[in-house]
Protein backbone atom coordinates (compact mmCIF):
# COMPACT_ATOMS: atom_id res chain seq x y z
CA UNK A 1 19.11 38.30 -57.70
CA UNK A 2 23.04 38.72 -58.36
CA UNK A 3 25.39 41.37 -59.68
CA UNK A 4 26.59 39.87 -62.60
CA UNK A 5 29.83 40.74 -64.88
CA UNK A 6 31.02 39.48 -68.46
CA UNK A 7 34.16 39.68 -69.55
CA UNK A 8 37.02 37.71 -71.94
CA UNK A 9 39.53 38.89 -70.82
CA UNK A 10 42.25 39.07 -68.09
CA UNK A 11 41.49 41.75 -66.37
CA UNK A 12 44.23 44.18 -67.03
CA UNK A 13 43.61 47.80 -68.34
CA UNK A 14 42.65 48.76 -71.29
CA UNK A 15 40.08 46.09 -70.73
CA UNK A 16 36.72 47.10 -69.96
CA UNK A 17 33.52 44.86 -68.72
CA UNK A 18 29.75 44.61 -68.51
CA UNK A 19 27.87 44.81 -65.46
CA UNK A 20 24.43 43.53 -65.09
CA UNK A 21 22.09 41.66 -62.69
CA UNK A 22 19.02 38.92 -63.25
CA UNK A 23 16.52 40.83 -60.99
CA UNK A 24 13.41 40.46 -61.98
CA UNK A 25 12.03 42.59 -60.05
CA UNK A 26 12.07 46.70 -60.03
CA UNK A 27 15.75 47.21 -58.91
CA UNK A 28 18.29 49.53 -59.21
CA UNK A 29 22.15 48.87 -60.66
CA UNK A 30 24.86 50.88 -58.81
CA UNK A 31 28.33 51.48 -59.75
CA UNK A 32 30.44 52.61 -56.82
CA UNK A 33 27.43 53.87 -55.68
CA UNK A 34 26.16 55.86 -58.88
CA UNK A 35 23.15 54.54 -60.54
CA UNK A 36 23.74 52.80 -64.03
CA UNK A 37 21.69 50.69 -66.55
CA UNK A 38 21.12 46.98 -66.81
CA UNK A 39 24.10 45.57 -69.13
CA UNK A 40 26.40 48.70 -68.75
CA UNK A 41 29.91 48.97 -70.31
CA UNK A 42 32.29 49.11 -67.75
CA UNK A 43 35.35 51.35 -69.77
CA UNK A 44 37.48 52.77 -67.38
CA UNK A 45 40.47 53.04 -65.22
CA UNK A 46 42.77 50.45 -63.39
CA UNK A 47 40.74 50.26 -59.78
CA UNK A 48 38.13 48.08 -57.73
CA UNK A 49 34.67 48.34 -58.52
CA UNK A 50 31.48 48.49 -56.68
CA UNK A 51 28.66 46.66 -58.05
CA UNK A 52 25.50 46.27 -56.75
CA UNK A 53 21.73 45.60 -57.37
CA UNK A 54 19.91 47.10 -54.75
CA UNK A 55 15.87 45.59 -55.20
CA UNK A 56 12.75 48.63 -55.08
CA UNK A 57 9.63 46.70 -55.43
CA UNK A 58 7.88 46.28 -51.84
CA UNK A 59 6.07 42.95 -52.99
CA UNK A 60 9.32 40.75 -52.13
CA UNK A 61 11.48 41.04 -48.89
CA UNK A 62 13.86 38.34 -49.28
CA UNK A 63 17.18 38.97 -51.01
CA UNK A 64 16.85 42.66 -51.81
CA UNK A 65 20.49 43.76 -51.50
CA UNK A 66 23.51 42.07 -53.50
CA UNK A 67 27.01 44.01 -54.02
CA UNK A 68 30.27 42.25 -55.76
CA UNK A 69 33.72 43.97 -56.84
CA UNK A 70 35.24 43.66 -60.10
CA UNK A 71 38.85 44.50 -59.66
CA UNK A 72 40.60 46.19 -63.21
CA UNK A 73 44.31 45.63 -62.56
CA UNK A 74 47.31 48.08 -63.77
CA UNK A 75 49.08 46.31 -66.60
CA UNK A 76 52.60 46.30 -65.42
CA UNK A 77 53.94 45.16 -68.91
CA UNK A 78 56.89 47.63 -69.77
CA UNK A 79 56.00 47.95 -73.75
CA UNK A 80 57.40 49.80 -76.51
CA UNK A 81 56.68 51.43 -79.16
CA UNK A 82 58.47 50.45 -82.47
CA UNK A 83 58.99 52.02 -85.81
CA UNK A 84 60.91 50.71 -89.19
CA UNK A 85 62.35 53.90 -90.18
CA UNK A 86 64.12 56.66 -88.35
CA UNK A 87 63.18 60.24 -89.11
CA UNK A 88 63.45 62.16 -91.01
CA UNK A 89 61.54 60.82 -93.69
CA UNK A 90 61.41 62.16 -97.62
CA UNK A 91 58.20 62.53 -99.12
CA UNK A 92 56.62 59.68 -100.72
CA UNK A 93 58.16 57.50 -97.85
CA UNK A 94 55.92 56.14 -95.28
CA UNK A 95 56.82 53.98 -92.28
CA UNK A 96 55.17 51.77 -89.64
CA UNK A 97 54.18 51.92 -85.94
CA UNK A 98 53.44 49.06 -83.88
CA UNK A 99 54.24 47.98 -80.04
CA UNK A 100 55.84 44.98 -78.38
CA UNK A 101 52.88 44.79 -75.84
CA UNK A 102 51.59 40.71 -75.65
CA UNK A 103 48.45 42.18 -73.13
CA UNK A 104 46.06 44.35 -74.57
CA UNK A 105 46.70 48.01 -75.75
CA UNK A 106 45.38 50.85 -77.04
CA UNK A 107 48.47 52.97 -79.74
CA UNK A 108 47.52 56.25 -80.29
CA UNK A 109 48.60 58.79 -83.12
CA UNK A 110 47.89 62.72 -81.74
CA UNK A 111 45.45 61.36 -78.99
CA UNK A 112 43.44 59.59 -81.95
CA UNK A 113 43.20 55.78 -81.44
């Protein structure tokens, strides 16, 4: 019985993860110590992680506890966001957005991804 994680990735944020365990068994999954299902998406902040599988059945007494931490790092990358135009802008003229980032982002118009 393990905490499990997958993940492609490098572990910087935006990047999220699964968290899961092989227990057979009746069990419960924490998350820093909330419960959470088997195979949960891990989409959150830049921070350790608590993960652990903490067995229930009372057939078994071997190996009932196992806890791991899955570190999410800050992504110190100084990016930039980068348009083709400068404003203003006549109407039918559009322009483009992008960012200089080479580790994952997430660019954002009005909050809306």
């Amino acid at each position: 019985m393990f905490c499990l994680f997958q993940c492609n990735f490098s572990n910087y944020y935006p990047d999220k993860f699964i968290a899961y365990t092989n227990c057979t068994s009746d069990y419960t999954l924490y998350r820093n110590g909330t419960t959470i299902n088997n195979a949960t998406t891990i989409n959150a902040g830049a921070t350790a992680y608590n993960i652990s599988v903490q067995r229930t059945d009372i057939a078994n007494y071997t190996n009932t506890f196992h806890e791991q931490q899955f570190i999410i790092n800050k992504n110190n990358e100084i990016c930039k966001v980068l348009y083709n135009e400068s404003s203003p802008l006549n109407y039918p003229k559009h322009f483009y957005v992008w960012a200089n980032c080479t580790t994952a982002f997430v660019l954002a118009r009005n909050a809306q991804q």
